[in-house]
C-alpha atoms as a PDB file:
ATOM      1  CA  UNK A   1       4.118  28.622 -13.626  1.00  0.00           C
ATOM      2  CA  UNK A   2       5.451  28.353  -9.609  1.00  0.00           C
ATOM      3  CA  UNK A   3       5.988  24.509  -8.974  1.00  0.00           C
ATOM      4  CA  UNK A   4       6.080  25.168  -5.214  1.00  0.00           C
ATOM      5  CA  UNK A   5       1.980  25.051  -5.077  1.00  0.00           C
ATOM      6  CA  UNK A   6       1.574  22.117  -7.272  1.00  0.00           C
ATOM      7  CA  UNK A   7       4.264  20.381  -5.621  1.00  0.00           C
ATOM      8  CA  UNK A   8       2.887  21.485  -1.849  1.00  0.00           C
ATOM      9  CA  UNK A   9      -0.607  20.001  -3.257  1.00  0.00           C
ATOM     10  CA  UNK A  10       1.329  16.611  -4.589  1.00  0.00           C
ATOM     11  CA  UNK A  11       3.097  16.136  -1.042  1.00  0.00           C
ATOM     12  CA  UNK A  12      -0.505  16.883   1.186  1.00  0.00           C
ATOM     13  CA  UNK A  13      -2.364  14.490  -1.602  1.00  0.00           C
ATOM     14  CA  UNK A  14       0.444  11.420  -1.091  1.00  0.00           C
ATOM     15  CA  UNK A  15       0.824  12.377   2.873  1.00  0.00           C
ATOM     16  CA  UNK A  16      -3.404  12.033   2.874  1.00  0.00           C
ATOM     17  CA  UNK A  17      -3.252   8.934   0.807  1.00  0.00           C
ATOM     18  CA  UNK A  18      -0.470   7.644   2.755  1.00  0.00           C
ATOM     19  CA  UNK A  19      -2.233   7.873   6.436  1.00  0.00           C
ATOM     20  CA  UNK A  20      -5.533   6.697   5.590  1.00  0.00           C
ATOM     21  CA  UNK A  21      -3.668   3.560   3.378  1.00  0.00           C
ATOM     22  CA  UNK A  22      -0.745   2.404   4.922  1.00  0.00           C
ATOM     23  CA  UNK A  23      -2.571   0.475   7.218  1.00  0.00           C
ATOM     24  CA  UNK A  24      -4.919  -1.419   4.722  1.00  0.00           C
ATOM     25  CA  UNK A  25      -1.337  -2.501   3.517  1.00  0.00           C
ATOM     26  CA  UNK A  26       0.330  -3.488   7.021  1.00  0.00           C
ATOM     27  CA  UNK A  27      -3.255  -5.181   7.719  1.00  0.00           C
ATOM     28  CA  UNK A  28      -3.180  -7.282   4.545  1.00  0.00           C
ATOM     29  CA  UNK A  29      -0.036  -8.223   4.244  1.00  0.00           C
ATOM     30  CA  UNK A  30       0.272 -11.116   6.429  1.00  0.00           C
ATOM     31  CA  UNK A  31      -3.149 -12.051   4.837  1.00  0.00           C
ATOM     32  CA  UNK A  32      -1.284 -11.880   1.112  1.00  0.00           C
ATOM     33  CA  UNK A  33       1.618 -13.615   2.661  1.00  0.00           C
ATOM     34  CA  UNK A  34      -0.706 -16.691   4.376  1.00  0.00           C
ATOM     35  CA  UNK A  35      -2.672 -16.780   0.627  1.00  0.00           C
ATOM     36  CA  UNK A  36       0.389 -17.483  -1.305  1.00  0.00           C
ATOM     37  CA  UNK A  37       1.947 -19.984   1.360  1.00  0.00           C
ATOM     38  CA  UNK A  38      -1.898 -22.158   1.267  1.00  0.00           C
ATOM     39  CA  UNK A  39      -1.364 -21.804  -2.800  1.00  0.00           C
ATOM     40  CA  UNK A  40       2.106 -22.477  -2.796  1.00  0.00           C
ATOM     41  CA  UNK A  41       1.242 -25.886  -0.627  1.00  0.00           C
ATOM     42  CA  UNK A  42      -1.711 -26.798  -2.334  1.00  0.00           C
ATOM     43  CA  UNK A  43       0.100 -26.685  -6.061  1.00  0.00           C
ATOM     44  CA  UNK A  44       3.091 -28.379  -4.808  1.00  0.00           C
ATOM     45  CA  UNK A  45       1.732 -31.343  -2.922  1.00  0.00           C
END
């Protein structure tokens, strides 16, 4: 069994995941970040 095709198909896979994802992640993390801060307020008040 050659690893270099099943290795070539892992890296295009996580490289396709990565560009059409990473900026669902950049977009909601100030969201995630502004959630926990209201909850954080909200409990401790």
């Amino acid at each position: 069994m050659d690893l270099a095709p099943a290795t070539g198909l892992t890296i295009t896979f996580a490289t396709k995941y990565f560009n059409s994802h990473w900026y669902i992640l950049i977009v909601t993390l100030p969201y995630r970040f502004y959630y926990s801060e209201i909850l954080t307020t909200f409990y401790t008040s």
